[in-house]
PDB file of N, CA and C in Angstrom:
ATOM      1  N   UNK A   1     108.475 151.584  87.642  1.00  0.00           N
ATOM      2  CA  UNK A   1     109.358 150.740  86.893  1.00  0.00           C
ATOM      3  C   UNK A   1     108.580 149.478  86.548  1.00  0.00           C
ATOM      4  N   UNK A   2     108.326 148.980  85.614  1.00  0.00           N
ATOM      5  CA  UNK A   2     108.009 147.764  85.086  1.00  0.00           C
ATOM      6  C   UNK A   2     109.195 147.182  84.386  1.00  0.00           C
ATOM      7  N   UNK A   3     109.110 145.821  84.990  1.00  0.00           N
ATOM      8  CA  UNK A   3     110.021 144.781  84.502  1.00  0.00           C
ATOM      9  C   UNK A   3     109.415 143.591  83.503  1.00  0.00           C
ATOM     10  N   UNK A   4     110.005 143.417  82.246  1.00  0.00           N
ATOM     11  CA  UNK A   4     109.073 142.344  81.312  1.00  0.00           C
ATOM     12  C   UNK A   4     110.098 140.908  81.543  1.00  0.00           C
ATOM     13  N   UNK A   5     109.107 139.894  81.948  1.00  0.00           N
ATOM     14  CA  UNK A   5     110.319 138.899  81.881  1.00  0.00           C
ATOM     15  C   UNK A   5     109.326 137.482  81.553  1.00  0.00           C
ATOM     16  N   UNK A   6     109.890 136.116  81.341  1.00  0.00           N
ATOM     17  CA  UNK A   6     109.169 135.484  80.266  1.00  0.00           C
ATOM     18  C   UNK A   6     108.588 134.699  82.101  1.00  0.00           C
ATOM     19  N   UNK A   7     107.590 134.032  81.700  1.00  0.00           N
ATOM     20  CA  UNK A   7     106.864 133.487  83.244  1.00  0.00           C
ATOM     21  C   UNK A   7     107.650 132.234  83.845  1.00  0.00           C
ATOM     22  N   UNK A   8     107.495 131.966  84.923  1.00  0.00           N
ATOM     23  CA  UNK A   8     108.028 130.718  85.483  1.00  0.00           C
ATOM     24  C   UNK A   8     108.998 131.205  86.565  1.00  0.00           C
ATOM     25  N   UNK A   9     109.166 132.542  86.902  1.00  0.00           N
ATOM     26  CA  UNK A   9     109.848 132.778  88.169  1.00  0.00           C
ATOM     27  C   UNK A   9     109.080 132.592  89.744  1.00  0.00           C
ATOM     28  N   UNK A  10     109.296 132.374  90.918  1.00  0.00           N
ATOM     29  CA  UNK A  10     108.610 132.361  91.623  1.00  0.00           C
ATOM     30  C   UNK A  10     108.271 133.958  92.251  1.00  0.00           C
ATOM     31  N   UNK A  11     107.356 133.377  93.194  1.00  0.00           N
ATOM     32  CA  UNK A  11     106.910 135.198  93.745  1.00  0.00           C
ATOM     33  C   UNK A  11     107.842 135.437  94.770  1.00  0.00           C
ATOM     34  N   UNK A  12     108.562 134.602  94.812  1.00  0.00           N
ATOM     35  CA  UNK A  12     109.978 134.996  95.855  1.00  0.00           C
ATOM     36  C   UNK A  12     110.916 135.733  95.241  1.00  0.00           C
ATOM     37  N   UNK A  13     111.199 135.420  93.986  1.00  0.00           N
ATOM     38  CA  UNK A  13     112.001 136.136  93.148  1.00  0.00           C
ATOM     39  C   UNK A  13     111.713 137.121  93.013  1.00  0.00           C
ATOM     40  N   UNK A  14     110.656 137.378  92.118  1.00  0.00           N
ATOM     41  CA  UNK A  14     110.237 138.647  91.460  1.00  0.00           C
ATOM     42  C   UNK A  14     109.671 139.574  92.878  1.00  0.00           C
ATOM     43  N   UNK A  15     109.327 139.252  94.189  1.00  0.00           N
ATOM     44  CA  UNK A  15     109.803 139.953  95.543  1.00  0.00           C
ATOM     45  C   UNK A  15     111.176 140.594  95.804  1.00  0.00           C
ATOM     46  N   UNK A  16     111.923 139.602  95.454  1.00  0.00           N
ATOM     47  CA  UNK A  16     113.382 140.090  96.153  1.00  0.00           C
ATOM     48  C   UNK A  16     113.619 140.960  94.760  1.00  0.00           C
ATOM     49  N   UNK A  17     113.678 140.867  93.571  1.00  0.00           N
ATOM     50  CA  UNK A  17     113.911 141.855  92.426  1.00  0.00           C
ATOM     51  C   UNK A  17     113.585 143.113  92.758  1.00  0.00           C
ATOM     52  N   UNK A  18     111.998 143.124  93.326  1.00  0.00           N
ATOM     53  CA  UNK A  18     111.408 144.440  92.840  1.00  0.00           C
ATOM     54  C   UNK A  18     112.432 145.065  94.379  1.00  0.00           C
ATOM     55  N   UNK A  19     112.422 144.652  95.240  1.00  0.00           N
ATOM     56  CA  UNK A  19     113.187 145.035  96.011  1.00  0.00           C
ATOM     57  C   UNK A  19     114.740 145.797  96.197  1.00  0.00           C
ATOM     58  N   UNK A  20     115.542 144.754  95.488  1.00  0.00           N
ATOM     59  CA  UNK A  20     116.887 145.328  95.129  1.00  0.00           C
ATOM     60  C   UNK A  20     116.438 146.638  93.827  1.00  0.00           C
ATOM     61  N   UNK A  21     115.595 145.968  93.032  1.00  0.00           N
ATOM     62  CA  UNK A  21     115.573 147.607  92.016  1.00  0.00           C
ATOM     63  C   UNK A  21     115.120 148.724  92.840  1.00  0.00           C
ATOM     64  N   UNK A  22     114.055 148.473  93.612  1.00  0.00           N
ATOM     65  CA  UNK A  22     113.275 149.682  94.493  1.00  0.00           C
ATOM     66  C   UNK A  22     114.315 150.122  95.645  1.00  0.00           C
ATOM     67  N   UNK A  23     115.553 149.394  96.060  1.00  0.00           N
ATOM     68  CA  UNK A  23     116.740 149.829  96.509  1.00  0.00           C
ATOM     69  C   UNK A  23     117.286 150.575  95.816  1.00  0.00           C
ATOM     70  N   UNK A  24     117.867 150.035  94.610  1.00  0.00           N
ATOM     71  CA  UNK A  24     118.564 150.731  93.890  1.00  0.00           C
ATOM     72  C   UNK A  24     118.307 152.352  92.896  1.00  0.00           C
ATOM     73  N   UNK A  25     116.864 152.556  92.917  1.00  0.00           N
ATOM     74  CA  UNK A  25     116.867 153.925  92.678  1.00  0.00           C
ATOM     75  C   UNK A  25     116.863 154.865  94.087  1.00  0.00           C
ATOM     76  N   UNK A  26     116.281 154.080  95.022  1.00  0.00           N
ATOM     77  CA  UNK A  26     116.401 155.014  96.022  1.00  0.00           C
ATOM     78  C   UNK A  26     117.934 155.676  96.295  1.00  0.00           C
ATOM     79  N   UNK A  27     118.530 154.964  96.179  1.00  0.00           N
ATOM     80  CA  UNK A  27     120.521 154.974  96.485  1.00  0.00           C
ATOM     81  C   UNK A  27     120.849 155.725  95.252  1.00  0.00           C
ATOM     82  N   UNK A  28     120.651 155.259  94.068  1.00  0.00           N
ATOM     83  CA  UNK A  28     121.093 155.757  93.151  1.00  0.00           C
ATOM     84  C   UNK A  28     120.680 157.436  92.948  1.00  0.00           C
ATOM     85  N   UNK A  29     119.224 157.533  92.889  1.00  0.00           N
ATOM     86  CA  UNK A  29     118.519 158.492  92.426  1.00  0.00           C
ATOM     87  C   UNK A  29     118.395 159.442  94.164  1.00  0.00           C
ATOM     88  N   UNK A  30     118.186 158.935  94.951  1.00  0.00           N
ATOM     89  CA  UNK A  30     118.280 159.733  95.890  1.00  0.00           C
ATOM     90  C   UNK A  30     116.450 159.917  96.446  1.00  0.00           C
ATOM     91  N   UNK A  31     115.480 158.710  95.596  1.00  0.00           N
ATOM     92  CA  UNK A  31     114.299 158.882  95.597  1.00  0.00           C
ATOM     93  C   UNK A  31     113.877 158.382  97.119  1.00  0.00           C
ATOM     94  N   UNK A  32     112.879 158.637  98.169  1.00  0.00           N
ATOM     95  CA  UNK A  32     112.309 158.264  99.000  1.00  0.00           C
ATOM     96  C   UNK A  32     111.546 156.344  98.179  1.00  0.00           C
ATOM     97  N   UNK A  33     111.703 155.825  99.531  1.00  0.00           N
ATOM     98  CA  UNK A  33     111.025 154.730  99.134  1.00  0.00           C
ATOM     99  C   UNK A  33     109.617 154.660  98.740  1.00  0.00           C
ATOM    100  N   UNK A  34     108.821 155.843  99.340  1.00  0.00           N
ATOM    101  CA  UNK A  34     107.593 156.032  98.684  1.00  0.00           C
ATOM    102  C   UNK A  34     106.919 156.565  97.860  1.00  0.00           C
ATOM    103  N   UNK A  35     108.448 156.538  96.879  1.00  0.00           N
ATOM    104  CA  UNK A  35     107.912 157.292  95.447  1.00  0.00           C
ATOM    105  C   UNK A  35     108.649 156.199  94.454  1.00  0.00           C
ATOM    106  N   UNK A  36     108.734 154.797  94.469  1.00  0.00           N
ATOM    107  CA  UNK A  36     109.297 153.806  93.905  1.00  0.00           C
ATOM    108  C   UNK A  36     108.303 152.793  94.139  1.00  0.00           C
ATOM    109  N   UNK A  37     107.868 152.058  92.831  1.00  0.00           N
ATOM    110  CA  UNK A  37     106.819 151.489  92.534  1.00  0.00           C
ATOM    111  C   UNK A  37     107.515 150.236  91.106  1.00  0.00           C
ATOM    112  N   UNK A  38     107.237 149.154  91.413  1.00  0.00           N
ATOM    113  CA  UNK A  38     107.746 148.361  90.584  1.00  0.00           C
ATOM    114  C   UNK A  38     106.712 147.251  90.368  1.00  0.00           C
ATOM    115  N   UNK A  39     106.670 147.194  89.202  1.00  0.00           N
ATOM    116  CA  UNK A  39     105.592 145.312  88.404  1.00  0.00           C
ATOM    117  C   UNK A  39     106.292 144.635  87.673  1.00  0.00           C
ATOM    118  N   UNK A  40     105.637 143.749  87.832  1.00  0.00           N
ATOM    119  CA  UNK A  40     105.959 142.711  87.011  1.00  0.00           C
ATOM    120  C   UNK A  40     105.170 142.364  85.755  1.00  0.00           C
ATOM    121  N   UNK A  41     105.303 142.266  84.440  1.00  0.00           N
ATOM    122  CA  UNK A  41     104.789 141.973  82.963  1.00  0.00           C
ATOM    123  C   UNK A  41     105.518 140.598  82.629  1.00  0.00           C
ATOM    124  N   UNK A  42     104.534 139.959  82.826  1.00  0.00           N
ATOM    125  CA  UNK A  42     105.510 138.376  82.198  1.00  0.00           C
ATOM    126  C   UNK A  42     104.990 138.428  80.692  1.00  0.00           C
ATOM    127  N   UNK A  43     105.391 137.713  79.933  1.00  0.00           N
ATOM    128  CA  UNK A  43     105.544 137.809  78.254  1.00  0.00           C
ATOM    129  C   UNK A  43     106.600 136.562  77.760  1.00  0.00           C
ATOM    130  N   UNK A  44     105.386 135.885  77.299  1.00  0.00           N
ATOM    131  CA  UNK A  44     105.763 134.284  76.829  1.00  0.00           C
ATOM    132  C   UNK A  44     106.612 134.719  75.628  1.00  0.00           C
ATOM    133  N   UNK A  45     107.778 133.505  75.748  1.00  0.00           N
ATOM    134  CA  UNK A  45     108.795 133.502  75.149  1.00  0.00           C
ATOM    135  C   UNK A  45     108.372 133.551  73.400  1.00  0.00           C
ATOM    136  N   UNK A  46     106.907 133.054  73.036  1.00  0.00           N
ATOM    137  CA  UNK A  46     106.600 133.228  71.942  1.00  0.00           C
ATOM    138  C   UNK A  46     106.165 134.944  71.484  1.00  0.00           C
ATOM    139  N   UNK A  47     105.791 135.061  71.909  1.00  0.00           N
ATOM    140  CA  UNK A  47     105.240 136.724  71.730  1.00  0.00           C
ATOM    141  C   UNK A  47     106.417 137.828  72.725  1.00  0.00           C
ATOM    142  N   UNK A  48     107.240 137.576  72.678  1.00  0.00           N
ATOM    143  CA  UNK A  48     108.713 138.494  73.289  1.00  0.00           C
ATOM    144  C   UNK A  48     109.007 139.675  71.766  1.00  0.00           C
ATOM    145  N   UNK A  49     109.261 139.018  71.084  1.00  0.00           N
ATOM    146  CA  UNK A  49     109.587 139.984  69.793  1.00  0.00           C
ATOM    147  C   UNK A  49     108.434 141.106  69.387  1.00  0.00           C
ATOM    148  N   UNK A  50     107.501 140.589  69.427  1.00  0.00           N
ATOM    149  CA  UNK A  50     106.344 141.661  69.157  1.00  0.00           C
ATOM    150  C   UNK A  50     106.111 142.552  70.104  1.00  0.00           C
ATOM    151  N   UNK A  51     105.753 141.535  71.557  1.00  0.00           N
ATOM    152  CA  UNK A  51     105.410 142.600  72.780  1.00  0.00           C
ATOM    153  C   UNK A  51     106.380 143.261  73.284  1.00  0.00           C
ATOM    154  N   UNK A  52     107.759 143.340  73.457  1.00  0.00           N
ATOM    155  CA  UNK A  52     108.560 143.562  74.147  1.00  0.00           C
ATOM    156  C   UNK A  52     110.018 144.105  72.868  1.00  0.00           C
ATOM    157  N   UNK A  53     110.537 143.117  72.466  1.00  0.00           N
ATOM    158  CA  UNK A  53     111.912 143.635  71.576  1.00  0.00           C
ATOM    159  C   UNK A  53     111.523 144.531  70.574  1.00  0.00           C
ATOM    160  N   UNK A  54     110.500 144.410  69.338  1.00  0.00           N
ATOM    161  CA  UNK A  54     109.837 145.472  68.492  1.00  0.00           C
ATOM    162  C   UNK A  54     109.745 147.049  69.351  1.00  0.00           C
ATOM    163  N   UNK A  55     109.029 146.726  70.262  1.00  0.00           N
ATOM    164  CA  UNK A  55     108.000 148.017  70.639  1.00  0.00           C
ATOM    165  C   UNK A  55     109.155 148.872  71.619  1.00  0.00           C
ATOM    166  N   UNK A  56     109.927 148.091  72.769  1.00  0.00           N
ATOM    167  CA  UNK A  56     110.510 148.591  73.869  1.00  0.00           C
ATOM    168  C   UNK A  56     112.020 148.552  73.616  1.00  0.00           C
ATOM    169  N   UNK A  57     112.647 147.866  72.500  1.00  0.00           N
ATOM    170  CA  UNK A  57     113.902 147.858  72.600  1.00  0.00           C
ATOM    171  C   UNK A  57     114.480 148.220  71.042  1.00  0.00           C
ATOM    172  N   UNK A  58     113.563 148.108  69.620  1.00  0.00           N
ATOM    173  CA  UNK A  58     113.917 148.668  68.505  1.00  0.00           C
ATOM    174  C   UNK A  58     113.252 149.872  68.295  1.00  0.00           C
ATOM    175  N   UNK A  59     111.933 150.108  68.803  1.00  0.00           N
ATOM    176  CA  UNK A  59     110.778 151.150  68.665  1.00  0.00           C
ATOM    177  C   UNK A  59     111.503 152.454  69.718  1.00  0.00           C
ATOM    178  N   UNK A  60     112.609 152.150  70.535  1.00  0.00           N
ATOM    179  CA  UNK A  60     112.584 153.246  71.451  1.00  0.00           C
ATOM    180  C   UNK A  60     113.961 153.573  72.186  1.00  0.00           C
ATOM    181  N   UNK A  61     115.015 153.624  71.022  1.00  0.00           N
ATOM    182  CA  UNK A  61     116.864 153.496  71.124  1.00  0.00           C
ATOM    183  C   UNK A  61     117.132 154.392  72.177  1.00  0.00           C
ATOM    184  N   UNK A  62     116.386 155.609  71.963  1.00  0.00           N
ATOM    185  CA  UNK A  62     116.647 156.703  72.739  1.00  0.00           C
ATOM    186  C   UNK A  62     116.367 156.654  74.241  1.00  0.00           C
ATOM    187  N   UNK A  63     115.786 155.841  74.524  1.00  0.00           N
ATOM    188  CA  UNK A  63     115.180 155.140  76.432  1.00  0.00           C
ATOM    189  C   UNK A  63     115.325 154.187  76.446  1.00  0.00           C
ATOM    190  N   UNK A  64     116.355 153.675  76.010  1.00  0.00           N
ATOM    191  CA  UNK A  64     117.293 152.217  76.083  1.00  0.00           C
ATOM    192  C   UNK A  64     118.622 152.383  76.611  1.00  0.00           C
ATOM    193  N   UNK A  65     118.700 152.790  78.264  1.00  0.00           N
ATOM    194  CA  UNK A  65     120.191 152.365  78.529  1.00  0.00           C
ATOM    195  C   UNK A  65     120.671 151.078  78.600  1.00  0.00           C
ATOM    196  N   UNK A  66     120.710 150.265  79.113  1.00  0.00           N
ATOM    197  CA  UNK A  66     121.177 149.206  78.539  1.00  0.00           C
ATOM    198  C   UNK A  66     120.234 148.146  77.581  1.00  0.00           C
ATOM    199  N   UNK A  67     121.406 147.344  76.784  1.00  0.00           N
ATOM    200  CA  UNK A  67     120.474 147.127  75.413  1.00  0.00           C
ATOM    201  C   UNK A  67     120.713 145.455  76.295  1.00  0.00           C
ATOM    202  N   UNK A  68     120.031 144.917  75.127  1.00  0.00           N
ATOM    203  CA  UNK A  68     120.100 143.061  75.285  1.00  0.00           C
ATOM    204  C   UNK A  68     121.304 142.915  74.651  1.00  0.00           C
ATOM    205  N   UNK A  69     121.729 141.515  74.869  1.00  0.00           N
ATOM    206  CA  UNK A  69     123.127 140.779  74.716  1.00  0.00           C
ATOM    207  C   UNK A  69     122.076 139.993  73.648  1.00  0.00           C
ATOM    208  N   UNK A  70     121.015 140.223  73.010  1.00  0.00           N
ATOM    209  CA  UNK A  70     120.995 138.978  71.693  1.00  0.00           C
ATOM    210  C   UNK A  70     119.933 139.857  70.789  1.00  0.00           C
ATOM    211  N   UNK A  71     119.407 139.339  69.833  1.00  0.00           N
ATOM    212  CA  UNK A  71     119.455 140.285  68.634  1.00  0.00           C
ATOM    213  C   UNK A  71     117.637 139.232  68.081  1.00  0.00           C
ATOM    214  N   UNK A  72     117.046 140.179  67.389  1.00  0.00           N
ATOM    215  CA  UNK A  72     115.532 139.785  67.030  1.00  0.00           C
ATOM    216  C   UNK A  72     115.856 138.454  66.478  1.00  0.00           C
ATOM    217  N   UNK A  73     116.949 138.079  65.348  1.00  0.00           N
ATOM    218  CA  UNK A  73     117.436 136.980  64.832  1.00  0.00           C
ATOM    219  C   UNK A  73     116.926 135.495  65.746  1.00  0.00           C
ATOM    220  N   UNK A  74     117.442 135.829  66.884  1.00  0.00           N
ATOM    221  CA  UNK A  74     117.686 134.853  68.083  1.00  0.00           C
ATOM    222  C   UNK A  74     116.404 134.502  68.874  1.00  0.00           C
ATOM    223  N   UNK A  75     115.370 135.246  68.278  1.00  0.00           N
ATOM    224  CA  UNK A  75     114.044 135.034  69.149  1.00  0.00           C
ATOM    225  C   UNK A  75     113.285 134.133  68.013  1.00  0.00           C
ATOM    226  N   UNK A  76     111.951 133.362  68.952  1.00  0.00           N
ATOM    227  CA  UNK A  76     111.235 132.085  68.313  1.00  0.00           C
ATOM    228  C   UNK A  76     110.650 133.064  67.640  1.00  0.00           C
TER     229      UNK A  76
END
């Protein structure tokens, strides 16, 4: 699982994240914990539309369960 998120979180956070997600497929999916693997991709708020909304969220509807609450419009 890779997570894209813009920088400035601490490594406490993005610890306890990868954690509750690496919980949550195990529970959900029924996966052993040692087949759950999670990173982190930070991606400055300037280059979000190109690296991230273009490619991962308009480029790919079909492996998009949940979508964003805001729209390319809304990005710098």
């Amino acid at each position: 699982m890779i997570v894209k998120l813009r920088p400035g979180e601490s490594e406490a956070q993005k610890n306890k994240l990868a954690e509750r997600i690496a919980q949550a497929v195990t529970d959900v999916l029924g996966y052993g914990e040692e087949s759950v693997s999670v990173a982190m991709e930070e991606v400055e708020a300037r280059d979000w539309a190109e690296k991230v909304y273009k490619p991962d969220i308009v480029g790919k509807p079909d492996q998009l369960y949940k979508k964003p609450g805001y729209d390319l419009s809304e990005l710098p």
